[in-house]
Protein backbone atom coordinates (compact mmCIF):
# COMPACT_ATOMS: atom_id res chain seq x y z
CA UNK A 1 -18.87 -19.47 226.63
CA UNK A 2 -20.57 -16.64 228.46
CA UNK A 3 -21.40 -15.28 225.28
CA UNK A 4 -23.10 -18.40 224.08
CA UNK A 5 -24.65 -18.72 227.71
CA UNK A 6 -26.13 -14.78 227.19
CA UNK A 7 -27.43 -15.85 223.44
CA UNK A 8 -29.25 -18.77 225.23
CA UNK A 9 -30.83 -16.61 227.80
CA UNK A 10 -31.97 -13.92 225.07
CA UNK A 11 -33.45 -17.09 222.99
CA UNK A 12 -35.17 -18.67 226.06
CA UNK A 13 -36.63 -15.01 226.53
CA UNK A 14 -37.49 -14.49 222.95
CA UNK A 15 -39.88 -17.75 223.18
CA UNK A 16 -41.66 -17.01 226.61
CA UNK A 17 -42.03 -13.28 225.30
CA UNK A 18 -43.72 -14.52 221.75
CA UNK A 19 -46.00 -16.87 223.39
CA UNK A 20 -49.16 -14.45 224.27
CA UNK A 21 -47.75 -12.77 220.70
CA UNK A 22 -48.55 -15.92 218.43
CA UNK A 23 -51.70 -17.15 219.98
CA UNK A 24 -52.91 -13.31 219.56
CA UNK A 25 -51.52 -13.74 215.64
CA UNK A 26 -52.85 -16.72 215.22
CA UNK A 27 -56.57 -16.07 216.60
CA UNK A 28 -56.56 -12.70 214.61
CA UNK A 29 -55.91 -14.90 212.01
CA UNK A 30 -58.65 -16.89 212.10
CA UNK A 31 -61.00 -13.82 212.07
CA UNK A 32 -59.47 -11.96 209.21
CA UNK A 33 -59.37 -14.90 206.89
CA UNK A 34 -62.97 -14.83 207.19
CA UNK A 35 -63.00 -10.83 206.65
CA UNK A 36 -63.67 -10.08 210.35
CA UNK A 37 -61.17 -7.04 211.24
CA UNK A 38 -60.50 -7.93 214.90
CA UNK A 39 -58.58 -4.92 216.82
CA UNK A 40 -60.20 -6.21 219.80
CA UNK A 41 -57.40 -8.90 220.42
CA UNK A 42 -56.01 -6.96 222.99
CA UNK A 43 -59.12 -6.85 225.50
CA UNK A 44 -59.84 -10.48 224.79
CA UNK A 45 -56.48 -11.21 225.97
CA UNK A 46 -57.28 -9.03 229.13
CA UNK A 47 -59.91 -10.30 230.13
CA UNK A 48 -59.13 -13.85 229.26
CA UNK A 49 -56.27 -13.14 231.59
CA UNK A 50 -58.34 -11.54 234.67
CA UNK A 51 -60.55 -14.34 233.91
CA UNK A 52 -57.82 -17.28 234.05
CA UNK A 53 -56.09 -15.68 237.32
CA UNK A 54 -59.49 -14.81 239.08
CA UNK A 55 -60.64 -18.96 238.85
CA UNK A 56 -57.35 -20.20 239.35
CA UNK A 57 -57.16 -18.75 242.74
CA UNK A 58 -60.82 -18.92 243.71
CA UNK A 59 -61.25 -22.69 242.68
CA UNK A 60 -57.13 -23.60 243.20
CA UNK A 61 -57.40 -25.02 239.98
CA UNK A 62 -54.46 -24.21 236.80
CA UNK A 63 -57.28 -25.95 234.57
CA UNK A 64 -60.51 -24.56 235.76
CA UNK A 65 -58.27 -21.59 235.17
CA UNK A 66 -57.40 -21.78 231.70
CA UNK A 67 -61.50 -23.16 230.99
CA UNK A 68 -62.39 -19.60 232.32
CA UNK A 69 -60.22 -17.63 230.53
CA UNK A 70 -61.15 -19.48 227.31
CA UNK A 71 -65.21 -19.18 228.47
CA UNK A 72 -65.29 -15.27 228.79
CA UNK A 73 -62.96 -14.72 225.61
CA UNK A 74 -65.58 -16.46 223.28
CA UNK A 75 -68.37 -14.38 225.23
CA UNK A 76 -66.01 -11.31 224.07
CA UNK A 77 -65.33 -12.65 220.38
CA UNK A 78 -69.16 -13.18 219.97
CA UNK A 79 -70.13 -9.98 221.47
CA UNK A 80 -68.09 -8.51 218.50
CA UNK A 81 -69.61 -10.84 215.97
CA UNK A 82 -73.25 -9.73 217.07
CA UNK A 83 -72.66 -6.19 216.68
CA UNK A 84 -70.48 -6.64 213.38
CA UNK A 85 -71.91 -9.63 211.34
CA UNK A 86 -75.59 -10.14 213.01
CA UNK A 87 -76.37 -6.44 212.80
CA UNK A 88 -73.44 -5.51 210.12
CA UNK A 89 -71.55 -2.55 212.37
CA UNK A 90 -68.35 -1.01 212.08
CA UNK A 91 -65.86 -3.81 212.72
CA UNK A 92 -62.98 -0.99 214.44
CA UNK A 93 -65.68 0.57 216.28
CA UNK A 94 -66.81 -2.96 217.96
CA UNK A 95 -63.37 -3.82 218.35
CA UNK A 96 -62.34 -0.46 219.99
CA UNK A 97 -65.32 -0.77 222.29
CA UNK A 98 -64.30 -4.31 223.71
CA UNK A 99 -60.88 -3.08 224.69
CA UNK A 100 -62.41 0.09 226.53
CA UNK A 101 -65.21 -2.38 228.09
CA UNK A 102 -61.98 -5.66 229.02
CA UNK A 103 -59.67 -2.48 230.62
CA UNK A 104 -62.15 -1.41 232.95
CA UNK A 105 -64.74 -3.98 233.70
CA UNK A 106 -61.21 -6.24 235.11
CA UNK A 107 -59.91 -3.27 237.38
CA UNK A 108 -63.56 -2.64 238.62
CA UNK A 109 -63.99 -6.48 239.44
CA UNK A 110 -60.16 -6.77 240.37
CA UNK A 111 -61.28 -4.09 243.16
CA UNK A 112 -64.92 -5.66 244.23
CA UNK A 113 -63.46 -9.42 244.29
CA UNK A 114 -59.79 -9.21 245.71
CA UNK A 115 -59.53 -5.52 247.21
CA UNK A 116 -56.22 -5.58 246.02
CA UNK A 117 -56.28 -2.05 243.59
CA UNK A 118 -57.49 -4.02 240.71
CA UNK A 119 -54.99 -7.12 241.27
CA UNK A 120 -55.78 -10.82 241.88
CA UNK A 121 -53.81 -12.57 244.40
CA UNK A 122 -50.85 -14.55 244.01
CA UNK A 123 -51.28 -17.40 242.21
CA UNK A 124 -50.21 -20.31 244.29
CA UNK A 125 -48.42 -23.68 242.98
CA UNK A 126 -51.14 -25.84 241.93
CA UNK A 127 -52.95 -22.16 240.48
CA UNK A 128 -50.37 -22.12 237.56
CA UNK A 129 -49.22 -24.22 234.80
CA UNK A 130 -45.78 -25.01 235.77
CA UNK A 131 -42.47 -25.68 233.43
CA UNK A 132 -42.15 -29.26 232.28
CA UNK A 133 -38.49 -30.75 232.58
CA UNK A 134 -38.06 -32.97 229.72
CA UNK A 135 -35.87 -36.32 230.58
CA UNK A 136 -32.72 -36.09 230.75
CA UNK A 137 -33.07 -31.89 230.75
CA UNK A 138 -31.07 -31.84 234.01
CA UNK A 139 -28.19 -34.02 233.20
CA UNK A 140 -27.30 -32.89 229.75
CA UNK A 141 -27.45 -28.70 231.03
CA UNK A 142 -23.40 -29.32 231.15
CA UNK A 143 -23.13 -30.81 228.03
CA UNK A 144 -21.52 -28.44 225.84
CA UNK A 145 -23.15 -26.59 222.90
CA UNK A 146 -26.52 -29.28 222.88
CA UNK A 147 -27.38 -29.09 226.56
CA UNK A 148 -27.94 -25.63 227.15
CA UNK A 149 -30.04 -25.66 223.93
CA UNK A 150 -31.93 -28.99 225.25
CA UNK A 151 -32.49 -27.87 229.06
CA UNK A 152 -33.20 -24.35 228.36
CA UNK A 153 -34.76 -24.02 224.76
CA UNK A 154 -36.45 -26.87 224.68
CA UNK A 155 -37.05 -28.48 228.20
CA UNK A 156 -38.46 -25.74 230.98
CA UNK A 157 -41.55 -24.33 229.25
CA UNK A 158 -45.05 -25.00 230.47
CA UNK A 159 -47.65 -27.08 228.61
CA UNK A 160 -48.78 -23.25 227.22
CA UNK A 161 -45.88 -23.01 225.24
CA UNK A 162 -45.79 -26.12 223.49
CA UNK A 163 -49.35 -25.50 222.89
CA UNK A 164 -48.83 -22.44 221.11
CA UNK A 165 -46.09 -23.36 218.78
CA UNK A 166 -48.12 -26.34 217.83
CA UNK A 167 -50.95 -24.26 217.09
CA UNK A 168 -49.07 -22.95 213.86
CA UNK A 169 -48.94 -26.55 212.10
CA UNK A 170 -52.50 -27.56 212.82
CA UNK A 171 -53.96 -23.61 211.70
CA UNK A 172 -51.98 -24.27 208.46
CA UNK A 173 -53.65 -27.85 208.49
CA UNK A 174 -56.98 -25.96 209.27
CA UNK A 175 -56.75 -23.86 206.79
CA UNK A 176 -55.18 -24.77 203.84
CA UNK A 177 -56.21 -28.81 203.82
CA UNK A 178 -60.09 -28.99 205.50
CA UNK A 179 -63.15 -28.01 203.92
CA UNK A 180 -63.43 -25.71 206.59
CA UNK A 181 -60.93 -23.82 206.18
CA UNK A 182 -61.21 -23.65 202.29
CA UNK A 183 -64.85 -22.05 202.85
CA UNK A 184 -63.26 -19.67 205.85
CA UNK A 185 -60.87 -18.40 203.03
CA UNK A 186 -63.28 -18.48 200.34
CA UNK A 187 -65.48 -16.71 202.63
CA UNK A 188 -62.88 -13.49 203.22
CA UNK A 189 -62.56 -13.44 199.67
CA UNK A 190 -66.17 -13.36 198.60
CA UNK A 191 -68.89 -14.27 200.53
CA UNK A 192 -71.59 -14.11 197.91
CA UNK A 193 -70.03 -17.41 196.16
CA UNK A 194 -69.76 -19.15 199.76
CA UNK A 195 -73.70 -17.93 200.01
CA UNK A 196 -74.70 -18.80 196.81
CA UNK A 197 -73.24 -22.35 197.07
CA UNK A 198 -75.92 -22.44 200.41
CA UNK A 199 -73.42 -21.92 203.24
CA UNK A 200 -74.19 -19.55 205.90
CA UNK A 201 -72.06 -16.82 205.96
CA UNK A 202 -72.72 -15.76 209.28
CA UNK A 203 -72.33 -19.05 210.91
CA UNK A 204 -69.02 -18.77 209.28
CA UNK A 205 -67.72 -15.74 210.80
CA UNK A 206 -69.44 -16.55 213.60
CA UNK A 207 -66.92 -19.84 214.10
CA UNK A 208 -63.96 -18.55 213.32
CA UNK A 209 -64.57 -15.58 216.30
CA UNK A 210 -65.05 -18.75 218.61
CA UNK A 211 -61.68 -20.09 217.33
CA UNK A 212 -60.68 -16.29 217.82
CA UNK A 213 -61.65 -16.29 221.06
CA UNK A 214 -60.35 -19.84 222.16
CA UNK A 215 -56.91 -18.58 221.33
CA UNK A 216 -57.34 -15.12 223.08
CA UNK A 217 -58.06 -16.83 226.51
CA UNK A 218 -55.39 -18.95 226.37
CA UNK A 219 -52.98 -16.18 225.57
CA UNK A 220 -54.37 -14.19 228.50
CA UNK A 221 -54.29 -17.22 230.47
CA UNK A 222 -50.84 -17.70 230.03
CA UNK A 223 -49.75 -14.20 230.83
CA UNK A 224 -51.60 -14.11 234.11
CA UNK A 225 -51.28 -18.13 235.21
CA UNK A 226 -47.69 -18.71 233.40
CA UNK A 227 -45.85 -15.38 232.48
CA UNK A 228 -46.99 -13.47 235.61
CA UNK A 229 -48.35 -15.63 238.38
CA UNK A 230 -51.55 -13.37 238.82
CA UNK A 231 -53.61 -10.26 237.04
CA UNK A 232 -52.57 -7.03 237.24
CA UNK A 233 -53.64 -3.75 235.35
CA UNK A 234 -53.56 -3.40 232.01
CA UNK A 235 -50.63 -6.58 231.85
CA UNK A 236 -51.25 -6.92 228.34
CA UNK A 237 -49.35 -3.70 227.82
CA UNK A 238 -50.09 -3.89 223.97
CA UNK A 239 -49.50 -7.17 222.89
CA UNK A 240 -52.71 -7.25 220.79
CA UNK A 241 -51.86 -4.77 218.80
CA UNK A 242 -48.31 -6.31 218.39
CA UNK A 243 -50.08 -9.62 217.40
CA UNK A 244 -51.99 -7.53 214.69
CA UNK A 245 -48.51 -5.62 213.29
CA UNK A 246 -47.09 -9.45 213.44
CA UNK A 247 -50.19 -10.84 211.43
CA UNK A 248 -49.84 -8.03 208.66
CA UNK A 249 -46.30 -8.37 208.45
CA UNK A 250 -46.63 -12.56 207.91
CA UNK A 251 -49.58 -11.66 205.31
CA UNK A 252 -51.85 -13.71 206.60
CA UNK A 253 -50.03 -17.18 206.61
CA UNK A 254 -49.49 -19.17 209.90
CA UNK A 255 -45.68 -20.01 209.48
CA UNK A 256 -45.05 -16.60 208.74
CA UNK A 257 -47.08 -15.74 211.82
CA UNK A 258 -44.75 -17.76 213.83
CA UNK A 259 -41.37 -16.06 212.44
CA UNK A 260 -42.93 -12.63 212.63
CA UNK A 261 -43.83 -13.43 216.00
CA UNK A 262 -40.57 -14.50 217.21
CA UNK A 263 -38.92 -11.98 215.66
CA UNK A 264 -41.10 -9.39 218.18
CA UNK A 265 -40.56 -11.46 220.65
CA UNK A 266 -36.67 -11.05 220.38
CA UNK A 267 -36.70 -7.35 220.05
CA UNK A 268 -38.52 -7.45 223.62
CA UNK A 269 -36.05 -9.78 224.91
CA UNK A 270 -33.03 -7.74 223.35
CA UNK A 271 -34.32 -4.92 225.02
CA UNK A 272 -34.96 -6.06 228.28
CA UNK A 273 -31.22 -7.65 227.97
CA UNK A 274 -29.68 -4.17 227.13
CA UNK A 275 -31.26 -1.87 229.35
CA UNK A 276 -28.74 0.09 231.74
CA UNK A 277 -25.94 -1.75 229.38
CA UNK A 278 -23.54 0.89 227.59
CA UNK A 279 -23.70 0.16 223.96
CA UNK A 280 -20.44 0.63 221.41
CA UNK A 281 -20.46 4.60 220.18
CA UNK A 282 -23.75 5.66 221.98
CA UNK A 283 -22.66 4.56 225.57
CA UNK A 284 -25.54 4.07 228.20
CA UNK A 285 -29.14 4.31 226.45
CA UNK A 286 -32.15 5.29 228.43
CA UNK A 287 -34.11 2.45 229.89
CA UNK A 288 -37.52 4.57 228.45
CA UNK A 289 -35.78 4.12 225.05
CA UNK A 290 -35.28 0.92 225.39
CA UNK A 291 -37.79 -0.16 226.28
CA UNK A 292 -39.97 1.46 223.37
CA UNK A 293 -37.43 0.13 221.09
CA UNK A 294 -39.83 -2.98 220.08
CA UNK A 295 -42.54 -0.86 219.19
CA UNK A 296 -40.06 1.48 217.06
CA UNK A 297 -38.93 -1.38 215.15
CA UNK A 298 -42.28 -2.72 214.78
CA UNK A 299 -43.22 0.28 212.82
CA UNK A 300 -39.77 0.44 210.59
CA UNK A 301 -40.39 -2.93 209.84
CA UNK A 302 -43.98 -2.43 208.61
CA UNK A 303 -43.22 0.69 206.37
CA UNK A 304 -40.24 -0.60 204.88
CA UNK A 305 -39.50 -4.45 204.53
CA UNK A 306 -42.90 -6.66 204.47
CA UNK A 307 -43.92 -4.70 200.34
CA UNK A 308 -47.86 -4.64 200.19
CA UNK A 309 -49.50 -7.17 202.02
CA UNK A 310 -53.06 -7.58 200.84
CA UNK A 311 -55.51 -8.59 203.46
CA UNK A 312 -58.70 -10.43 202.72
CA UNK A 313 -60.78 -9.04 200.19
CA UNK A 314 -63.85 -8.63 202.25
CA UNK A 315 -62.37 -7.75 205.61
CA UNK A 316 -63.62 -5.33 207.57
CA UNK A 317 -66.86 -5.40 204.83
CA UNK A 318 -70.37 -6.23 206.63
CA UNK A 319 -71.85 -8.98 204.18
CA UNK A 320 -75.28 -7.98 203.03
CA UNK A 321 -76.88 -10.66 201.37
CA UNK A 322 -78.59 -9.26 197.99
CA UNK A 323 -82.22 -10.19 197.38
């Protein structure tokens, strides 16, 4: 039983951990389905979080929270669409610049606003989205087998969480059964047919950044205001570039997104689980090591399991239209 009560824990982990990792997937989906190349997922999610914390405990508000967060990410997302679709520049070059820009304008305003060394303050009941105890969630924990997997892996998350694994149904709805998304795809693939048939390209691109962007906050929003309970440096720690390992290792499709994503998010839970634990053979393993473990896998999975994954055709590609 403790062994079944340890596999619950690392599961319970794995889903909290994949969280900021799937909204990241899924908005960086979004943008590369309509051949935006978006490495700036991880300083949307930065600031997004700054953003979210800095509100909630200004205003005392887990809502007004989560509406800033989701504010300055689209102000992020469509600061990279002007420089890359309105005047056509390097996509990684825009993208590299808003990460730069998110990791020091929220330690400089950490610093001005809080005086805290670049923190916000802790956030306060009422600040944060709290877990949600489903009926019954208490009662059946000592229930064997089915109650630890209702109270803990399904009751005890926060509205965030839900949020995020329904996101993967509806962007598959989005994208794959609306007229929107049919000219979001078409428009990866080759914009000259979406412009020919008299849709703006731009406009295009330019929505699917704000959906980018939407997604972003929240993700910040959760690591600061669920995962955290305030900002601190740099808490993203990588996760957008995680998100964009996950999203070309699920080639582009939402469900895939999800498994990838949870699959990440297990590693990091696994390791977190292990660390100062002698393994079989190798004994005791460095708590450096194991913690770089997810990000050594990451790589080993993307050079040898996922075959060729072919993004978008016209990713990364400024669209110039011809004359």
């Amino acid at each position: 039983m403790d062994i079944f009560n340890a596999i619950i824990q690392v599961l319970d982990s794995t889903i909290r951990l994949s969280v900021p990792l799937l909204l990241a997937c899924l908005a960086g989906l979004y943008s590369e389905r309509a051949g935006i190349f978006d490495i700036g997922l991880e300083g949307k999610m930065l600031v997004g979080a700054f953003a979210g914390a800095a509100a909630a405990s200004v205003f005392h508000s887990a809502l007004l929270g989560l509406g800033m967060a989701i504010l300055i990410s689209v102000a992020f997302a469509l600061v990279h669409g002007f420089a890359s679709i309105t005047h056509r520049g390097n996509q990684i070059v825009s993208g590299v610049a808003i990460n730069f820009v998110a990791a020091g304008s929220t330690i400089i305003l950490g610093q001005a606003w809080f005086q805290q060394g670049g923190r916000t303050p802790a956030l306060q009941p009422g600040e944060r989205f709290e877990a949600i105890i489903w009926p019954g969630a208490d009662a059946a924990r000592d229930v064997p087998i089915i109650g630890p997997i209702y109270a803990e892996l399904i009751s005890g998350h926060s509205i965030l969480v839900y949020f995020a694994f329904a996101m993967v149904p509806f962007t598959w709805w989005v994208l794959f059964r609306t007229r929107f998304g049919l000219r979001l795809r078409a428009v990866g693939e080759n914009p000259a047919a979406v412009d020919t048939a008299g849709i703006s390209v731009a406009w295009l691109r330019y929505r699917a950044l704000i959906c980018t962007g939407i997604l972003t906050g929240v993700a910040g929003a959760y690591l600061s205001m669920v995962q955290n309970g305030g900002f601190v440096k740099d808490m993203t720690a990588g996760k957008g570039y995680i998100a964009l390992a996950a999203l070309i290792f699920a080639k582009w499709k939402p469900v895939n997104a999800m498994f990838a994503c949870l699959l990440f998010g297990f590693l990091d839970a696994a390791s977190i689980r292990l660390q100062g634990t002698p393994l079989p053979i190798v004994g005791k393993v460095s708590v450096q090591f194991m913690q770089a473990l997810p990000y050594i896998l990451t790589v080993v999975l993307l050079a040898g399991f996922i075959g060729k994954a072919i993004p978008p055709r016209a990713g990364g590609v400024p669209y110039v239209k011809e004359r």
